[in-house]
PDB file of N, CA and C in Angstrom:
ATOM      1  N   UNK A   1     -46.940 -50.414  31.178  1.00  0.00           N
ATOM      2  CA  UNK A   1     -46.177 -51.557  31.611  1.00  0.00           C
ATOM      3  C   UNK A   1     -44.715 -51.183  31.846  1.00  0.00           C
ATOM      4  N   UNK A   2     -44.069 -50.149  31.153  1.00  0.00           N
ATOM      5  CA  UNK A   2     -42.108 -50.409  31.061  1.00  0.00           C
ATOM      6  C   UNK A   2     -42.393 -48.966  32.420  1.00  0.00           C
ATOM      7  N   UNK A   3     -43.514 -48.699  32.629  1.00  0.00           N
ATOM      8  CA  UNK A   3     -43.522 -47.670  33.912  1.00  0.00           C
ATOM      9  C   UNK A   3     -44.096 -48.177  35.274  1.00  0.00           C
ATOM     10  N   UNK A   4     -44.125 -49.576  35.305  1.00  0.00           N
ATOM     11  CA  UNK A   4     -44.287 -49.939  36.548  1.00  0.00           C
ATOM     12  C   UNK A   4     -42.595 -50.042  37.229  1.00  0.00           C
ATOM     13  N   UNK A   5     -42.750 -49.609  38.213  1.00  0.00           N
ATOM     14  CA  UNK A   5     -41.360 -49.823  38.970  1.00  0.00           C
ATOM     15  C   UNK A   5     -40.805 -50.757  39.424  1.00  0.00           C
ATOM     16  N   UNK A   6     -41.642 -52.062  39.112  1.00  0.00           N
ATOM     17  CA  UNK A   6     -40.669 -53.271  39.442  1.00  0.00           C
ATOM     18  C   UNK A   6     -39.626 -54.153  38.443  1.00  0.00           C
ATOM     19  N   UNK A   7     -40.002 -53.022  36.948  1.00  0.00           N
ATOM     20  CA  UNK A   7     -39.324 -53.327  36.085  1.00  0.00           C
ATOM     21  C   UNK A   7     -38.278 -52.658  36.069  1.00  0.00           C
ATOM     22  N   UNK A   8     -37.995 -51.634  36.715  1.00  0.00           N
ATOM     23  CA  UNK A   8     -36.504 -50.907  36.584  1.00  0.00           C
ATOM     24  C   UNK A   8     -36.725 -49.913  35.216  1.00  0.00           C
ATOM     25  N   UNK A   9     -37.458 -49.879  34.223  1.00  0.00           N
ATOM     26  CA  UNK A   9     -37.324 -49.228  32.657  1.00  0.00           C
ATOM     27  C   UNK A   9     -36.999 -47.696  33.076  1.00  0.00           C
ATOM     28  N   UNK A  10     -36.173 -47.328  33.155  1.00  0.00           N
ATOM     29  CA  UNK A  10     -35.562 -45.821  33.124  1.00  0.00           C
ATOM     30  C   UNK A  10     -36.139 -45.251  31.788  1.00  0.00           C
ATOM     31  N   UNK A  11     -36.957 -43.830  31.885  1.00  0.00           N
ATOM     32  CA  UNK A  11     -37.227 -43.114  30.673  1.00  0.00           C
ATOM     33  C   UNK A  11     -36.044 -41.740  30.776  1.00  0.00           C
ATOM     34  N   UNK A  12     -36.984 -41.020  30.125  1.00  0.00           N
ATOM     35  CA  UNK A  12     -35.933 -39.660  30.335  1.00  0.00           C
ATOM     36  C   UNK A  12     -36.799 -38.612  30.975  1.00  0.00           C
ATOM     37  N   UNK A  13     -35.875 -37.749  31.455  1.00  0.00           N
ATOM     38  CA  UNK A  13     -36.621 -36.437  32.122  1.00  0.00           C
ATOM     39  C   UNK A  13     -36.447 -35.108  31.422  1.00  0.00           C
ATOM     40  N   UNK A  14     -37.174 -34.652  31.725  1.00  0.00           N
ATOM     41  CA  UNK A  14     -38.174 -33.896  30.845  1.00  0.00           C
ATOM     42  C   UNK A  14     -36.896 -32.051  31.223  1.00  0.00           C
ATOM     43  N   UNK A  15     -36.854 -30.922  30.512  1.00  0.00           N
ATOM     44  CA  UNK A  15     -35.924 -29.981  31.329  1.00  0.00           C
ATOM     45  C   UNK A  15     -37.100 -29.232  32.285  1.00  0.00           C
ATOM     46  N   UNK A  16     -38.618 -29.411  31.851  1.00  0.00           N
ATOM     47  CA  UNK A  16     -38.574 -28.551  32.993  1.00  0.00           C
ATOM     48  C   UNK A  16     -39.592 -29.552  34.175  1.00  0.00           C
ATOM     49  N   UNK A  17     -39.021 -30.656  34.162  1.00  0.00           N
ATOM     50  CA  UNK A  17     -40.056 -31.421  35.025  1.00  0.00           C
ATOM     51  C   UNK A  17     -40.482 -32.849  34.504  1.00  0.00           C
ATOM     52  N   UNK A  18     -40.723 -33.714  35.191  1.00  0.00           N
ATOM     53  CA  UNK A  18     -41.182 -34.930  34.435  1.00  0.00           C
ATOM     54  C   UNK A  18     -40.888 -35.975  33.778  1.00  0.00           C
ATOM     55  N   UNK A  19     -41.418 -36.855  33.251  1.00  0.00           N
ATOM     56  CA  UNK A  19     -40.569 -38.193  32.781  1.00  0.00           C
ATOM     57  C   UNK A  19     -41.553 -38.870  31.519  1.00  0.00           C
ATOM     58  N   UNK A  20     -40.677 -38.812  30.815  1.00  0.00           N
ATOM     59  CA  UNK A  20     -41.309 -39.811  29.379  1.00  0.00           C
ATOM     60  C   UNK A  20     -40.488 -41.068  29.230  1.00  0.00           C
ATOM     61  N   UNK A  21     -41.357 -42.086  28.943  1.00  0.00           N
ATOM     62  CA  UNK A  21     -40.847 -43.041  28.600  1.00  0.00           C
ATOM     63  C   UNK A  21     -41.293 -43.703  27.313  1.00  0.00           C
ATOM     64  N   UNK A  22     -42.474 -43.422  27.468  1.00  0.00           N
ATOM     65  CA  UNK A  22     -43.277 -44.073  25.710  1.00  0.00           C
ATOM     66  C   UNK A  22     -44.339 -43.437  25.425  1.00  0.00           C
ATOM     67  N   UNK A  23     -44.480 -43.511  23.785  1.00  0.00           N
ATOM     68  CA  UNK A  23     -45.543 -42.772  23.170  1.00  0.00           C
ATOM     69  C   UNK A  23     -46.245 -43.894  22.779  1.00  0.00           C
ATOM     70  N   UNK A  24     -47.477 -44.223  22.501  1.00  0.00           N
ATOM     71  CA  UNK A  24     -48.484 -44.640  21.303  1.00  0.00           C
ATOM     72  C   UNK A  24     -49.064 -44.255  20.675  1.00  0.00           C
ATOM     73  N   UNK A  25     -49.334 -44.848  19.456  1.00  0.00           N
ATOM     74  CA  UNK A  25     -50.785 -44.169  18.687  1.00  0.00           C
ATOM     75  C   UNK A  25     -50.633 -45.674  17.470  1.00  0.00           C
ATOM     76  N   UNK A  26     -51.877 -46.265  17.879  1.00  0.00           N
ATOM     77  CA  UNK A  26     -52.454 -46.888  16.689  1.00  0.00           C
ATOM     78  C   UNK A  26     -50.989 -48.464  17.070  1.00  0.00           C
ATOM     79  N   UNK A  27     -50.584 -48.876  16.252  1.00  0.00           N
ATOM     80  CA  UNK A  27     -50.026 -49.957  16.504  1.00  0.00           C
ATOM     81  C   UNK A  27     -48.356 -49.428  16.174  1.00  0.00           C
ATOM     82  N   UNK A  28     -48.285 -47.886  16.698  1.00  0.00           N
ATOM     83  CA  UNK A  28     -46.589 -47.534  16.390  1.00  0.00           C
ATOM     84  C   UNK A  28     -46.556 -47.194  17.707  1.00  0.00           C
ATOM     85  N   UNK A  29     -45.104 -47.743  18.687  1.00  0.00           N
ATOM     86  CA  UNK A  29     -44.556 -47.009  19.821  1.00  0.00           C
ATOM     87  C   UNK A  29     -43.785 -46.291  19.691  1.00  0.00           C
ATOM     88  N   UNK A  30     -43.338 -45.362  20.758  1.00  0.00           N
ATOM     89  CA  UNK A  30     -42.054 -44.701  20.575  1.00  0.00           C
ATOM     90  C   UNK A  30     -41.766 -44.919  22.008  1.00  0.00           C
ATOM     91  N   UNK A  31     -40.176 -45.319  22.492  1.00  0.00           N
ATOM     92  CA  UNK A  31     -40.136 -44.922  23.574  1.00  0.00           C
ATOM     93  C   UNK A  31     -38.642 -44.338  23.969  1.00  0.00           C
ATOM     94  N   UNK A  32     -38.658 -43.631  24.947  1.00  0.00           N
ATOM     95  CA  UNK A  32     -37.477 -42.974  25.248  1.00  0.00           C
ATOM     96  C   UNK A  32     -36.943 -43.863  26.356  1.00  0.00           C
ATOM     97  N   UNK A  33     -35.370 -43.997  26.505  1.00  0.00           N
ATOM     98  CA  UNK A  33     -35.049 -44.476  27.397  1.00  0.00           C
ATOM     99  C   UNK A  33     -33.705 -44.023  27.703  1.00  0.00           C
ATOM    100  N   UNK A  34     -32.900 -44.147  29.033  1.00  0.00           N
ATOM    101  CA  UNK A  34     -32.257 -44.468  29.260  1.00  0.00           C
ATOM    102  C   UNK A  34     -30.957 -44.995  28.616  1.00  0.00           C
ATOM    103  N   UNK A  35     -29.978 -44.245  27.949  1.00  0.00           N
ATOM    104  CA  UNK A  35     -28.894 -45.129  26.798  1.00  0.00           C
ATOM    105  C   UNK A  35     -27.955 -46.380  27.611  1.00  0.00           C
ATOM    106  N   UNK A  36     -28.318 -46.935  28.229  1.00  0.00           N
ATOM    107  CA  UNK A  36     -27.176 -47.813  28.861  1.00  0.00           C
ATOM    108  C   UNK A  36     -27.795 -49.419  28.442  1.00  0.00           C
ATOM    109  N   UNK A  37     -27.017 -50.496  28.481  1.00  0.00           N
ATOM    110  CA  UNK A  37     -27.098 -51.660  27.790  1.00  0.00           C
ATOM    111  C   UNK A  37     -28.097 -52.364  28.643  1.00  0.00           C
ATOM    112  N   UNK A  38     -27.888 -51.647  29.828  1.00  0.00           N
ATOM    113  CA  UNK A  38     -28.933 -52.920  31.216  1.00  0.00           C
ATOM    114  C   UNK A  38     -30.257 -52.399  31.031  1.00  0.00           C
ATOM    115  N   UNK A  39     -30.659 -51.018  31.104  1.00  0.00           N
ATOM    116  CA  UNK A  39     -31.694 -50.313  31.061  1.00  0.00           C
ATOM    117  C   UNK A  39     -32.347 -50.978  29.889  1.00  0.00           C
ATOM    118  N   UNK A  40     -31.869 -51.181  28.848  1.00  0.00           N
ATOM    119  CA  UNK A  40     -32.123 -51.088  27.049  1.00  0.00           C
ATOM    120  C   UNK A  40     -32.554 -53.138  27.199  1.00  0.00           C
ATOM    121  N   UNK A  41     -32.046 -53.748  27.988  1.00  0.00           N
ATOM    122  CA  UNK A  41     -31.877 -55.162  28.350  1.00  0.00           C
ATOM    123  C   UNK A  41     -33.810 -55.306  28.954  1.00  0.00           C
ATOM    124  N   UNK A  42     -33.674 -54.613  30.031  1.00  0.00           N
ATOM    125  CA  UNK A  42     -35.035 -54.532  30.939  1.00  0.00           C
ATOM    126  C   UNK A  42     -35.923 -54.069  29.983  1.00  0.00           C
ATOM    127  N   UNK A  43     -36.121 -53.042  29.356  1.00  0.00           N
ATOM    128  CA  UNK A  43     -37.273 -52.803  28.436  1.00  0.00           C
ATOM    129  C   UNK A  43     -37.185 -53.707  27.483  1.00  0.00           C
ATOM    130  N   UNK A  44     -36.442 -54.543  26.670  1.00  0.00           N
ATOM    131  CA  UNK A  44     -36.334 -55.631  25.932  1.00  0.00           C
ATOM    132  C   UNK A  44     -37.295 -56.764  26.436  1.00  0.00           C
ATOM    133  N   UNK A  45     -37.136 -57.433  28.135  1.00  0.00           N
ATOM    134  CA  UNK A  45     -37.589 -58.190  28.546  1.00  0.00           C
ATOM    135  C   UNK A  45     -38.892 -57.574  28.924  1.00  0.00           C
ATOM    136  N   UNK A  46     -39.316 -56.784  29.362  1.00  0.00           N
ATOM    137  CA  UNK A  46     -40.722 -56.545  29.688  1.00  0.00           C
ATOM    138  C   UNK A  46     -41.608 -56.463  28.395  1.00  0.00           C
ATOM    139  N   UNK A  47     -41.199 -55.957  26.802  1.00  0.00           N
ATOM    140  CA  UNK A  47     -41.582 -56.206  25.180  1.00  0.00           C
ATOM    141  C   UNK A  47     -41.676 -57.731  24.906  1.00  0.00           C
ATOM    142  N   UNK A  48     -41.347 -58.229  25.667  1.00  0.00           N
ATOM    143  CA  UNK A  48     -40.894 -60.098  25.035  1.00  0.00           C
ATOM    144  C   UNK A  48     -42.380 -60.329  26.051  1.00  0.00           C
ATOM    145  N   UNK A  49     -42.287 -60.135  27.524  1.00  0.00           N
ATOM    146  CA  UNK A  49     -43.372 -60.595  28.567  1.00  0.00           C
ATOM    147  C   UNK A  49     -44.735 -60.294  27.592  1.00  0.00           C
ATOM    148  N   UNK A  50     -44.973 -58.692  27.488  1.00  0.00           N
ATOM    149  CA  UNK A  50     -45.794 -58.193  26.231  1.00  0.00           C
ATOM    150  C   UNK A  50     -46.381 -58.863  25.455  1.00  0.00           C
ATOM    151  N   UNK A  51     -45.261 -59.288  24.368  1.00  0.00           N
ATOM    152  CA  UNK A  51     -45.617 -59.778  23.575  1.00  0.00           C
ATOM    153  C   UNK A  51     -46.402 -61.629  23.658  1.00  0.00           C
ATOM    154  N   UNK A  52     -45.616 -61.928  24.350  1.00  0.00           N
ATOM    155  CA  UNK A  52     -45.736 -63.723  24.850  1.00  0.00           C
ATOM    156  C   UNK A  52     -47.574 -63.565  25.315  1.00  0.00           C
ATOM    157  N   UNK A  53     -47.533 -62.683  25.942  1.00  0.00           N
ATOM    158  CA  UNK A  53     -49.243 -62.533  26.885  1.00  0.00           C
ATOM    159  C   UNK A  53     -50.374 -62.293  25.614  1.00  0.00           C
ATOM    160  N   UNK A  54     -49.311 -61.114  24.741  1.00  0.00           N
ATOM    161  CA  UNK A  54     -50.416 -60.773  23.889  1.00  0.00           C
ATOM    162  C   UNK A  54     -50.558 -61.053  22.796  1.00  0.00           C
ATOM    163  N   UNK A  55     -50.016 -61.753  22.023  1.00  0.00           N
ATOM    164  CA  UNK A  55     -49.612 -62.026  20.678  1.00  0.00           C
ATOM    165  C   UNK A  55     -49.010 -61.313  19.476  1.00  0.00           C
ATOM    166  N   UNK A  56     -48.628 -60.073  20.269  1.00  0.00           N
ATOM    167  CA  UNK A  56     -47.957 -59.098  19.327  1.00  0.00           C
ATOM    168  C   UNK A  56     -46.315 -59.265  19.108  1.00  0.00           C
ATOM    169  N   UNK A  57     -45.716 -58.827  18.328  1.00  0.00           N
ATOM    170  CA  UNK A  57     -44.890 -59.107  17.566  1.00  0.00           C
ATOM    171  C   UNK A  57     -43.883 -58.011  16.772  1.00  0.00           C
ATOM    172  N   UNK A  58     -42.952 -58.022  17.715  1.00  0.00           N
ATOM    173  CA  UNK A  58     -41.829 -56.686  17.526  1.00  0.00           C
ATOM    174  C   UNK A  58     -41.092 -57.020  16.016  1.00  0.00           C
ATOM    175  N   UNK A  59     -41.244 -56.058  14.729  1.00  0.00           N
ATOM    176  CA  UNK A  59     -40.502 -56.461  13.732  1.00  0.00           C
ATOM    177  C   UNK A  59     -39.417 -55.757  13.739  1.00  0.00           C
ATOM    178  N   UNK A  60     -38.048 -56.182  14.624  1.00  0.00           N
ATOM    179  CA  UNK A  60     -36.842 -55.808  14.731  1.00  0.00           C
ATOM    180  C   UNK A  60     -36.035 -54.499  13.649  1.00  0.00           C
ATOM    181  N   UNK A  61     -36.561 -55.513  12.239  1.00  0.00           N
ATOM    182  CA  UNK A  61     -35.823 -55.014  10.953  1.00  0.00           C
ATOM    183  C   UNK A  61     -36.501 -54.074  10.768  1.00  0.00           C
ATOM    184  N   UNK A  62     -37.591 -53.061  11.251  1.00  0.00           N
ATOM    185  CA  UNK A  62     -38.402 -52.137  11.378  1.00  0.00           C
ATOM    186  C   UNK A  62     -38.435 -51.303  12.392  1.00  0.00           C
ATOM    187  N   UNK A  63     -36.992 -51.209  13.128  1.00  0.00           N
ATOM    188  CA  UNK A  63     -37.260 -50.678  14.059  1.00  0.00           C
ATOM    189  C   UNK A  63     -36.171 -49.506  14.623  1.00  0.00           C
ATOM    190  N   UNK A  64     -36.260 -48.488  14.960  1.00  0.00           N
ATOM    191  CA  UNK A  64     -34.631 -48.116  15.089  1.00  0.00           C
ATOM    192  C   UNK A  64     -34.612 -47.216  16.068  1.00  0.00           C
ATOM    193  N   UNK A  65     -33.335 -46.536  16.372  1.00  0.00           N
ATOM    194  CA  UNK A  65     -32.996 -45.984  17.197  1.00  0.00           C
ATOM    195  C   UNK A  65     -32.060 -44.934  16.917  1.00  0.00           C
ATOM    196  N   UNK A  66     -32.500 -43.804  17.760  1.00  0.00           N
ATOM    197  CA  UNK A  66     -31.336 -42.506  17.715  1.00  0.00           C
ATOM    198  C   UNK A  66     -30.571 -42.314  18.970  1.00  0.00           C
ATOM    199  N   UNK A  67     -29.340 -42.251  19.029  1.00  0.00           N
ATOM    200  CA  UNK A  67     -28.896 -42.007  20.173  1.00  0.00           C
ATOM    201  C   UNK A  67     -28.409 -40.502  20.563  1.00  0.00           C
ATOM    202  N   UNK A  68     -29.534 -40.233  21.625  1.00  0.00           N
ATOM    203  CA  UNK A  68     -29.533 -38.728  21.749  1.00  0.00           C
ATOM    204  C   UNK A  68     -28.741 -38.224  23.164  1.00  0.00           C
ATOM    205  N   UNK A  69     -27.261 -38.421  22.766  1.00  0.00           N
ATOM    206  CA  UNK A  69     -26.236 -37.913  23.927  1.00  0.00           C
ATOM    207  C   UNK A  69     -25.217 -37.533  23.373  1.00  0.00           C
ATOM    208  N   UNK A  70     -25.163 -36.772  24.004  1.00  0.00           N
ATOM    209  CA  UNK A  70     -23.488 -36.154  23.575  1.00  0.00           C
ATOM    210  C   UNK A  70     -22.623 -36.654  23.374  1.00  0.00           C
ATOM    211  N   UNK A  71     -22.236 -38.278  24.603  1.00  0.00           N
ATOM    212  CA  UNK A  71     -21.321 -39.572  24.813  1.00  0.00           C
ATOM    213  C   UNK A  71     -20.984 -39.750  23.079  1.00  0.00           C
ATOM    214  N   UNK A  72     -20.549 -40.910  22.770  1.00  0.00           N
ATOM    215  CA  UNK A  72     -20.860 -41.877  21.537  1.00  0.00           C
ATOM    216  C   UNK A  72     -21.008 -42.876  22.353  1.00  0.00           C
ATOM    217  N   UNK A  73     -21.817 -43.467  21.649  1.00  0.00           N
ATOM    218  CA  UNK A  73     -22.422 -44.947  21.837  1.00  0.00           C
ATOM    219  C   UNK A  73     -21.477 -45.931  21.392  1.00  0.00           C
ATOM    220  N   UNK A  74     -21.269 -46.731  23.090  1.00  0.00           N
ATOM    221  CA  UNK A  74     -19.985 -47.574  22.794  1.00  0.00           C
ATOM    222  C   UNK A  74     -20.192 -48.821  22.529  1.00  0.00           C
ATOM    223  N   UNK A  75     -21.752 -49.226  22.145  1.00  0.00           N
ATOM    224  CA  UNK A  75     -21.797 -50.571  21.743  1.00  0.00           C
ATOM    225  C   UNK A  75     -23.165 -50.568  20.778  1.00  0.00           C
ATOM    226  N   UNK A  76     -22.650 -52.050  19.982  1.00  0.00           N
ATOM    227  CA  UNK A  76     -23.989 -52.094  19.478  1.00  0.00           C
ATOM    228  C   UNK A  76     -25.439 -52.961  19.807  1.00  0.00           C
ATOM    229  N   UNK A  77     -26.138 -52.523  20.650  1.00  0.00           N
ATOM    230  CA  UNK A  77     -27.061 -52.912  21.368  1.00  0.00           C
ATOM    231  C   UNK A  77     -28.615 -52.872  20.282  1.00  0.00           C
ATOM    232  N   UNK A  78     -28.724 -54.672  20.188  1.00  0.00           N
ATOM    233  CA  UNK A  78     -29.986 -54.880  19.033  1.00  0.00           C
ATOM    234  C   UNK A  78     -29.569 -54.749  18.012  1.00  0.00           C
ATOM    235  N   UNK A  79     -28.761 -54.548  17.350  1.00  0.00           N
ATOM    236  CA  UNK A  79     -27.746 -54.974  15.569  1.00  0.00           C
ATOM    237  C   UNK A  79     -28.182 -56.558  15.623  1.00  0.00           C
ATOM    238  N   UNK A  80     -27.592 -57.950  16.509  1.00  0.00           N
ATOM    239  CA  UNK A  80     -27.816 -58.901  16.108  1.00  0.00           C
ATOM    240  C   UNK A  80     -29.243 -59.155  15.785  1.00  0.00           C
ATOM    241  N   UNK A  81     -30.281 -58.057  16.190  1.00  0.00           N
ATOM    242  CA  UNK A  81     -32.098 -59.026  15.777  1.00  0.00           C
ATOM    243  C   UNK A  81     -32.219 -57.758  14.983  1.00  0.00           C
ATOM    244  N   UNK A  82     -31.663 -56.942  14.180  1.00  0.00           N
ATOM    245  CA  UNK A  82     -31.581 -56.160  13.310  1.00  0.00           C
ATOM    246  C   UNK A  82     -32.200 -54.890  13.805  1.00  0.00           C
ATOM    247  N   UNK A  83     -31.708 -54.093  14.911  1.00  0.00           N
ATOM    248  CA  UNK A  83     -32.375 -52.870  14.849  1.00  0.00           C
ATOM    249  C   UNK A  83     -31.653 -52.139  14.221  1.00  0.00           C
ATOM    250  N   UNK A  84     -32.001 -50.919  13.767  1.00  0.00           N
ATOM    251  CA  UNK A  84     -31.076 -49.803  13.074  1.00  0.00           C
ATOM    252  C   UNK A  84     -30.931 -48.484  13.685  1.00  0.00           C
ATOM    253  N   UNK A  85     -29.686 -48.409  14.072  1.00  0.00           N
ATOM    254  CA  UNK A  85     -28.850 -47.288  14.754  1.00  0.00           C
ATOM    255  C   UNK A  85     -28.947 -45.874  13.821  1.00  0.00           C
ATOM    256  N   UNK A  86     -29.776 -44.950  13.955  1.00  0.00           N
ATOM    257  CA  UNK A  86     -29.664 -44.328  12.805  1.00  0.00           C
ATOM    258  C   UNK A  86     -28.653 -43.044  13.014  1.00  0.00           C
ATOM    259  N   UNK A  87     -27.596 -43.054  11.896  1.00  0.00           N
ATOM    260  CA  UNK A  87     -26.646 -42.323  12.108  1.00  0.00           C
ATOM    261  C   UNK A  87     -26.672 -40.598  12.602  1.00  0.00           C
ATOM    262  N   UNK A  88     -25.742 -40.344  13.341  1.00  0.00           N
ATOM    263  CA  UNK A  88     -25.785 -38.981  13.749  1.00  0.00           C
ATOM    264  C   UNK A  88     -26.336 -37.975  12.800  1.00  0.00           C
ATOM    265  N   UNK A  89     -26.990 -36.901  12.920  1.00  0.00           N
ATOM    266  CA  UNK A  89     -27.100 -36.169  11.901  1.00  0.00           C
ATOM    267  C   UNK A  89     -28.008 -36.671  11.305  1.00  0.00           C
ATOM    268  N   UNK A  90     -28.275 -37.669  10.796  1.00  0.00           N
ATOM    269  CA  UNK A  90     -29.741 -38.310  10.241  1.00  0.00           C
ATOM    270  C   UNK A  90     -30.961 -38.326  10.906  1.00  0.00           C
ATOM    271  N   UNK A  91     -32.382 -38.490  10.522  1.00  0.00           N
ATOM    272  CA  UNK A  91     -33.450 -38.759  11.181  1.00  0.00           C
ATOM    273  C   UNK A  91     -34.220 -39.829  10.906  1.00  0.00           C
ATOM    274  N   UNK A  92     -35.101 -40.242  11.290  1.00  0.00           N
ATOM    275  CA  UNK A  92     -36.294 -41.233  10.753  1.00  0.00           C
ATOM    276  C   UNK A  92     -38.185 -40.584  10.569  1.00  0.00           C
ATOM    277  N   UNK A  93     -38.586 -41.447  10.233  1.00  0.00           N
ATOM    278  CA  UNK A  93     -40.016 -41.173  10.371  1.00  0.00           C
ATOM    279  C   UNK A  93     -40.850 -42.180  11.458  1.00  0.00           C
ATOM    280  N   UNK A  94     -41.556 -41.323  11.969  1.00  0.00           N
ATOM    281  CA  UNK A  94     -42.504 -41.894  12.900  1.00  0.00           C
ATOM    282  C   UNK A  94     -43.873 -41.488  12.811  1.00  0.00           C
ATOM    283  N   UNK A  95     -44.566 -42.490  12.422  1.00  0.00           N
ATOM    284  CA  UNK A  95     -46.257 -42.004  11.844  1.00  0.00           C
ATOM    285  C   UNK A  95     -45.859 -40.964  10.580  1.00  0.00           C
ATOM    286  N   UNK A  96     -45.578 -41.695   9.905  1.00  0.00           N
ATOM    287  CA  UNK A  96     -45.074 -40.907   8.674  1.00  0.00           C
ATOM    288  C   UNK A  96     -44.707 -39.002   8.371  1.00  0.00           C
ATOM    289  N   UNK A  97     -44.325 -39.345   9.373  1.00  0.00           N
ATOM    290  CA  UNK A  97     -43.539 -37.723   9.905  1.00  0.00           C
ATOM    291  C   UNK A  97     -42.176 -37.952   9.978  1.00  0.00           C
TER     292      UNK A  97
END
């Protein structure tokens, strides 16, 4: 779905070729995107369409993000529905890895 092109969802490209945008397995996503607020806006709204159709249910306070650029990240995008920015230098777990 965030790879149909009428949604705009920018993933990332790959160094030697290619484009990721999301992983699954089992009821955990991962997805890569695009660091900018509009990009991060559009995959927001196509998760809400998602969810509304399917009855699933994003738990915000469970959810986080690394920002993988050199830039710093000049805003805080998803703090108000509680996502967590996880600090430089830090990591998380995904599928208990």
């Amino acid at each position: 779905m965030l790879g149909d092109p009428k949604y705009g969802v920018e993933g990332l490209s790959l160094p030697r070729g290619g484009l990721i945008r999301d992983q699954t397995f089992a009821d955990d996503t991962a997805l890569y995107l695009q660091g900018s607020s509009t990009n991060l806006d559009r995959a927001k709204e196509v998760l809400r369409t998602f969810c509304s159709a399917s009855g699933a249910k994003i738990n915000w306070k469970k959810t986080a993000a690394i920002w993988a650029n050199q830039r710093e990240k000049q805003w805080t995008w998803g703090e108000d529905e509680g996502l967590i920015w996880i600090p430089k230098g830090k990591g998380t777990r995904y599928l208990g890895i």
